[in-house]
N, C-alpha and C. Protein backbone atom coordinates (compact mmCIF):
# COMPACT_ATOMS: atom_id res chain seq x y z
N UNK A 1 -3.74 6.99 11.15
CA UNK A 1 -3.26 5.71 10.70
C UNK A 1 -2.17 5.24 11.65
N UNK A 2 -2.27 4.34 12.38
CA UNK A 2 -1.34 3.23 13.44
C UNK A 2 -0.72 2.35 12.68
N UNK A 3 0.54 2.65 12.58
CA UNK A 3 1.57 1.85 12.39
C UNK A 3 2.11 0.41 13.07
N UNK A 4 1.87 -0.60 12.45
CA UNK A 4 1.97 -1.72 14.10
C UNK A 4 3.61 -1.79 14.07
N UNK A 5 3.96 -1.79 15.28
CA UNK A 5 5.62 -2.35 15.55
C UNK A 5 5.96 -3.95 15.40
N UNK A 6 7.09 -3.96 15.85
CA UNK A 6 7.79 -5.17 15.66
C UNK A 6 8.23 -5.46 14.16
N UNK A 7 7.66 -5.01 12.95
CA UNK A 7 7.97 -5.37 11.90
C UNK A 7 8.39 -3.88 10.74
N UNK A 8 8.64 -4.46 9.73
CA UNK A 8 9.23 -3.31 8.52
C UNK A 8 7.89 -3.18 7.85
N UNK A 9 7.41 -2.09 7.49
CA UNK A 9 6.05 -1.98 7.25
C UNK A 9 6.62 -1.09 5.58
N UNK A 10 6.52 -1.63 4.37
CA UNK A 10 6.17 -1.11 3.05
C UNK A 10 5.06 0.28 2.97
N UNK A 11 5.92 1.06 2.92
CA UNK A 11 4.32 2.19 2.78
C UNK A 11 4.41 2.71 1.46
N UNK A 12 4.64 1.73 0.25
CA UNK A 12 4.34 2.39 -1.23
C UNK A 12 2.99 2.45 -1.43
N UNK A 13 2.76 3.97 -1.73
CA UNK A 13 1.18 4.16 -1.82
C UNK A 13 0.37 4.57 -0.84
N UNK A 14 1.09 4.94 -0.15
CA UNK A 14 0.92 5.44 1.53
C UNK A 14 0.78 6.98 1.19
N UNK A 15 0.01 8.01 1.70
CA UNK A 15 0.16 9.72 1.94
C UNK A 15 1.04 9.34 3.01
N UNK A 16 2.48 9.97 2.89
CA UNK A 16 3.66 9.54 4.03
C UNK A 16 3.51 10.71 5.05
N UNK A 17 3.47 11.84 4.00
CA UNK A 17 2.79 13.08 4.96
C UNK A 17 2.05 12.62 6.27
N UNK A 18 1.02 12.53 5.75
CA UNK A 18 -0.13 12.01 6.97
C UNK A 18 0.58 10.92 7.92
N UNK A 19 1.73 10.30 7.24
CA UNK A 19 1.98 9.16 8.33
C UNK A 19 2.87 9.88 9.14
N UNK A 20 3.67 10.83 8.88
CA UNK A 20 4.44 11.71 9.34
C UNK A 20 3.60 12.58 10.52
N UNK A 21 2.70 13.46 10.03
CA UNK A 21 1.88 14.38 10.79
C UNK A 21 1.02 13.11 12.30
N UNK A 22 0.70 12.30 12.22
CA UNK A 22 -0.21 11.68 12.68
C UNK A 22 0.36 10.80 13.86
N UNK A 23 1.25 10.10 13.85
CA UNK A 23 2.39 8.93 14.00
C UNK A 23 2.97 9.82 15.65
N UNK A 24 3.08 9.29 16.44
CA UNK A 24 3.54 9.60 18.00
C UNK A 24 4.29 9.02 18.09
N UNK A 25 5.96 9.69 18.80
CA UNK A 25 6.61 8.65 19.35
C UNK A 25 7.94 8.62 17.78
N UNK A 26 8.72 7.95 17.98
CA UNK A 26 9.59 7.51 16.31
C UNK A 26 9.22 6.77 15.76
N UNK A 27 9.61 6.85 14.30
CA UNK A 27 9.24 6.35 13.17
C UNK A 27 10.72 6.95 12.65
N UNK A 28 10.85 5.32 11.77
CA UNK A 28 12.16 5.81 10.97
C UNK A 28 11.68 5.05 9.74
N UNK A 29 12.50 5.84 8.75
CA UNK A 29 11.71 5.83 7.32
C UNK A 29 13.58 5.48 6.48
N UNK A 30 13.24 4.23 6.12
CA UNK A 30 14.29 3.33 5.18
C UNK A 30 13.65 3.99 3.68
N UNK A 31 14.77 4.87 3.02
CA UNK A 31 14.58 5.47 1.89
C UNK A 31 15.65 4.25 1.50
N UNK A 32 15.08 3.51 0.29
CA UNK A 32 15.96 2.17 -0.45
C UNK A 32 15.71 2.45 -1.90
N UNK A 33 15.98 1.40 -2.37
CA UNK A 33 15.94 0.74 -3.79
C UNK A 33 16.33 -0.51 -4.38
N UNK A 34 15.61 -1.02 -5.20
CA UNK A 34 16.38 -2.67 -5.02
C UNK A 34 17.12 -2.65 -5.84
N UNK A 35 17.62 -2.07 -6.43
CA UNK A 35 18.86 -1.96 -7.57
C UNK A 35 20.52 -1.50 -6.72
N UNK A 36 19.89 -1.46 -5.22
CA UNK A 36 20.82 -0.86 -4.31
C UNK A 36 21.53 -1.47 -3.86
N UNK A 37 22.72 -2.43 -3.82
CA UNK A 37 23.02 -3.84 -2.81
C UNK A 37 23.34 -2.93 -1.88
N UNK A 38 23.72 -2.07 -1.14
CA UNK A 38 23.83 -1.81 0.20
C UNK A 38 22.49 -1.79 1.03
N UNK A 39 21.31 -0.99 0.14
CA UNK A 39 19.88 -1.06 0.35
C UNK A 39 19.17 -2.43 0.58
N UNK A 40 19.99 -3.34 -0.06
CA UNK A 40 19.35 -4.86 0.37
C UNK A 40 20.28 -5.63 1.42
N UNK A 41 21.20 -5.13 1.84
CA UNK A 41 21.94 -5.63 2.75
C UNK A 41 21.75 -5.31 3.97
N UNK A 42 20.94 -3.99 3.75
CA UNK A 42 20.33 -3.04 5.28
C UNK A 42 19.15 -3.50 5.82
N UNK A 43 18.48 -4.20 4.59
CA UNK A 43 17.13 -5.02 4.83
C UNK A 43 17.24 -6.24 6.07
N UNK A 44 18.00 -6.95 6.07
CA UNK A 44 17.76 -7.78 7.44
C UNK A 44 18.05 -7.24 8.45
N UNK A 45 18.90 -6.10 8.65
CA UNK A 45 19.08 -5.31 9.80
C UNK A 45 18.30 -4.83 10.33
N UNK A 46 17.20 -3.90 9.49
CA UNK A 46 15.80 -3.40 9.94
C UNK A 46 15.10 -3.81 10.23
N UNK A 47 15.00 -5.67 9.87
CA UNK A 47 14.38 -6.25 10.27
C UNK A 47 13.82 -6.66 11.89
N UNK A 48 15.55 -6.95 11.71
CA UNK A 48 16.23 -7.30 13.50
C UNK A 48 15.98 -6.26 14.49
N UNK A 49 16.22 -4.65 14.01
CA UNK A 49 16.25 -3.54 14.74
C UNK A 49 14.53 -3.47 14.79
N UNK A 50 13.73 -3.44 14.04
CA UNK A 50 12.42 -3.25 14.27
C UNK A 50 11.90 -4.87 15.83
N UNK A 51 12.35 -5.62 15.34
CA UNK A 51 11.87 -6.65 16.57
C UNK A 51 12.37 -6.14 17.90
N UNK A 52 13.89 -5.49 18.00
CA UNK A 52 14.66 -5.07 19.33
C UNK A 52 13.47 -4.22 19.72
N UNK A 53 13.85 -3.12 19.17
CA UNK A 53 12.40 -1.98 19.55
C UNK A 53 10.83 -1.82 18.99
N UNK A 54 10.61 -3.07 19.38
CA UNK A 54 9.33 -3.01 19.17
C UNK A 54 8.31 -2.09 19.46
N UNK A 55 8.59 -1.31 21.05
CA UNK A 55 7.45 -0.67 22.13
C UNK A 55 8.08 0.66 21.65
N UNK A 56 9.29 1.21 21.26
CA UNK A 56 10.22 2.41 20.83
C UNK A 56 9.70 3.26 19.67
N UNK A 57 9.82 1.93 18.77
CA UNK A 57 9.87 2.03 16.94
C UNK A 57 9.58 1.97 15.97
N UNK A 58 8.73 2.49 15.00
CA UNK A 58 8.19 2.01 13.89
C UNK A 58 8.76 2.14 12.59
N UNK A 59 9.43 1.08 11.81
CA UNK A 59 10.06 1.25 10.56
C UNK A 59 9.45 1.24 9.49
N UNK A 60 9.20 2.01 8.59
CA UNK A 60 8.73 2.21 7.36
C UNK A 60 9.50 2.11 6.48
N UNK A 61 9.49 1.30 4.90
CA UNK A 61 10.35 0.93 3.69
C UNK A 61 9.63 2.14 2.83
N UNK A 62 10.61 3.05 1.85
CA UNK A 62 10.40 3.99 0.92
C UNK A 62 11.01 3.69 0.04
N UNK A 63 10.30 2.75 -1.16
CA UNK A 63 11.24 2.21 -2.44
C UNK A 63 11.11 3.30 -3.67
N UNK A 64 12.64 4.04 -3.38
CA UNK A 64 12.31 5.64 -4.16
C UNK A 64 12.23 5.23 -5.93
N UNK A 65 12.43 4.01 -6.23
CA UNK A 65 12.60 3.64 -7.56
C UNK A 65 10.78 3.35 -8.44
N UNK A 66 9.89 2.87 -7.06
CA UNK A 66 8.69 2.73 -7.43
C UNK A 66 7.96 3.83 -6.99
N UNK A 67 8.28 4.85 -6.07
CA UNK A 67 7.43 6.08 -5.97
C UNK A 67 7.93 7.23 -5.55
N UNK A 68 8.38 8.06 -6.43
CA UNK A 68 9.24 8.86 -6.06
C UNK A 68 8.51 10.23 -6.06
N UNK A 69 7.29 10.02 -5.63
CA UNK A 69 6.20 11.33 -5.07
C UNK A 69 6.90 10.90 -3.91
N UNK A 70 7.02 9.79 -2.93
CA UNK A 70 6.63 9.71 -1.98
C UNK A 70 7.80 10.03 -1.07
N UNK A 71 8.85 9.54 -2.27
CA UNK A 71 10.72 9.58 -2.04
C UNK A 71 10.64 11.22 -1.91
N UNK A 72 10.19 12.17 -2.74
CA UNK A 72 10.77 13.69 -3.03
C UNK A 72 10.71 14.23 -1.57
N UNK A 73 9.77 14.55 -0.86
CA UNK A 73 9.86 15.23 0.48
C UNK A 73 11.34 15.35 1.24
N UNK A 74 11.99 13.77 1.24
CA UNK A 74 12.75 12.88 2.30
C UNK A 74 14.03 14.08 1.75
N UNK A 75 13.80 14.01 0.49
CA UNK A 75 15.52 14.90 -0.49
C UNK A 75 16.56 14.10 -0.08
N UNK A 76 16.54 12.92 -0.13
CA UNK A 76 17.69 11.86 -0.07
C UNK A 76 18.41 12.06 -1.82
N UNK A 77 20.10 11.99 -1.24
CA UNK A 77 20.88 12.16 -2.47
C UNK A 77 21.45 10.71 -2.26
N UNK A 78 21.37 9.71 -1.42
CA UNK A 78 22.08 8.76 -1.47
C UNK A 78 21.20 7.73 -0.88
N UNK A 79 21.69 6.45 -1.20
CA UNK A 79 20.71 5.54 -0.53
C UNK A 79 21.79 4.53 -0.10
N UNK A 80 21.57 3.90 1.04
CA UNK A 80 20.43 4.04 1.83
C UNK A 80 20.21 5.13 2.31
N UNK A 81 19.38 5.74 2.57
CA UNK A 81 19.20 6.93 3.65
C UNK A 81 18.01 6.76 4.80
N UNK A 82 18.34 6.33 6.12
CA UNK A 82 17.76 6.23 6.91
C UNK A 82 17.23 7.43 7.71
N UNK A 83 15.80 7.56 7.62
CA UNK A 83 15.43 9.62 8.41
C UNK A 83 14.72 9.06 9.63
N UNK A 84 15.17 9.51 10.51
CA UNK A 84 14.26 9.59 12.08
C UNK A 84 13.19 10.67 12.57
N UNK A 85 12.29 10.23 12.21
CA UNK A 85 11.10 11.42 12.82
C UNK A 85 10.57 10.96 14.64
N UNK A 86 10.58 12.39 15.37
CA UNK A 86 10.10 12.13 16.55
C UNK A 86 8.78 13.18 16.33
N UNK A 87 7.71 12.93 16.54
CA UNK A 87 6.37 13.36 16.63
C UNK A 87 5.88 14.10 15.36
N UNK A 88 6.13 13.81 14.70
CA UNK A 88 6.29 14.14 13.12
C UNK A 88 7.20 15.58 12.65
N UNK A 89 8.26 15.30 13.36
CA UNK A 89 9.45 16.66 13.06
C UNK A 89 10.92 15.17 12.86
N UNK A 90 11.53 15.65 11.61
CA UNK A 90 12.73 14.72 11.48
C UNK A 90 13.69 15.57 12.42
N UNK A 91 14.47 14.45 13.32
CA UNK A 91 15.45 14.24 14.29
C UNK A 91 16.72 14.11 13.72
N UNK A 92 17.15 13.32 13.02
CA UNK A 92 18.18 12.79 12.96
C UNK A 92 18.26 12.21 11.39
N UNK A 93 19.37 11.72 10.61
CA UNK A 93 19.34 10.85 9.37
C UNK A 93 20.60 10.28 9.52
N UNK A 94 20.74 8.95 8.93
CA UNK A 94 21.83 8.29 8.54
C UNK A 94 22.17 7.74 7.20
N UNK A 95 22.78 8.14 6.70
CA UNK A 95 23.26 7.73 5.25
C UNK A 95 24.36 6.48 4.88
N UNK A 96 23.73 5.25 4.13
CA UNK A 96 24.76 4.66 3.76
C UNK A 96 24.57 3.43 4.41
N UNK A 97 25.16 2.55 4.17
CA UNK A 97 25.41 0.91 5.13
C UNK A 97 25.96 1.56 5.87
N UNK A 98 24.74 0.79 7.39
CA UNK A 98 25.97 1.01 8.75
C UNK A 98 25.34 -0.44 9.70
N UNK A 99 26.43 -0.57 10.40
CA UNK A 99 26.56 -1.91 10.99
C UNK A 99 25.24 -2.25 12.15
N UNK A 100 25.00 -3.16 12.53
CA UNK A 100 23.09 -3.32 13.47
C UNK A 100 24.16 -2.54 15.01
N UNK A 101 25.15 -2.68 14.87
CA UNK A 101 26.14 -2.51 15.94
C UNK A 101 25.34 -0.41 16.35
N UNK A 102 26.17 -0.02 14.77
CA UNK A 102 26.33 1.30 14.92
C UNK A 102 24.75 1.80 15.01
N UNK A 103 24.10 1.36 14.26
CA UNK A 103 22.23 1.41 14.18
C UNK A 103 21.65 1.59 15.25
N UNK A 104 21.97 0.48 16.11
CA UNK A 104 21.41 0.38 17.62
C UNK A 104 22.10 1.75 18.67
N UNK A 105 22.80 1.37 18.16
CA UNK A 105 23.76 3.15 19.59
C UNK A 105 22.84 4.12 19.06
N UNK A 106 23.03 4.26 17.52
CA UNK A 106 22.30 5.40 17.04
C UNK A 106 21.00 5.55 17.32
N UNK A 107 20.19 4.58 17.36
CA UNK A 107 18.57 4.62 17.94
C UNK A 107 18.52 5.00 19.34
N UNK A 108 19.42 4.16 20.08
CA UNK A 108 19.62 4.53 21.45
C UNK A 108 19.30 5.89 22.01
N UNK A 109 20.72 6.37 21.30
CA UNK A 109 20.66 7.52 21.69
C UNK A 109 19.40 9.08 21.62
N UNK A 110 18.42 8.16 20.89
CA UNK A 110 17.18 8.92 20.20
C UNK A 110 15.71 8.86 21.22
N UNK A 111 16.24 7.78 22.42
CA UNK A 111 15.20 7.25 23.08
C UNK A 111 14.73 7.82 24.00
């Protein structure tokens, strides 16, 4: 399963596994909730950050409130929780509102 870039791609209902195992290259996986205002405040950021790295990046939305088969793997205690997978092994995570400022260094540095 090919993930297209440039955009925030919803995978409720998705085997994330398989998107995990399958998926080349990064993929970062937005563990949210809409009951979250920091989780909806992170939403236009991902937006923006998915267009920057388009050829880099693929962002996936995990709304742990509507599927939390899909949430359990991730073991997020806080949300937002942003997880970075490089070739389907997680790299890196970021927890919490953080600025498109701090986001971008942080991807950067993943490249």
């Amino acid at each position: 399963m090919k993930i297209m870039t440039g955009k925030v791609i919803d995978v409720a209902g998705w085997d994330v596994a398989a998107v995990i195992a399958e998926q080349r290259g990064l993929i970062l996986f937005d563990l949210w909730s809409p009951t979250c205002a920091p989780c909806r405040a992170l939403a236009p950021i991902l937006d923006d950050l998915a267009a920057d790295f388009v050829d880099e990046l693929r962002i996936c939305k995990v709304n742990v409130a509507v599927d939390e088969a899909i949430a359990k793997p991730f073991a997020a205690r806080t949300l937002p929780t942003l997880a970075l997978y490089r070739d389907g092994v997680e790299i890196d995570r970021v927890v919490g509102l953080k600025s498109r400022g701090h986001l971008t260094a942080w991807l950067e540095s993943h490249l």
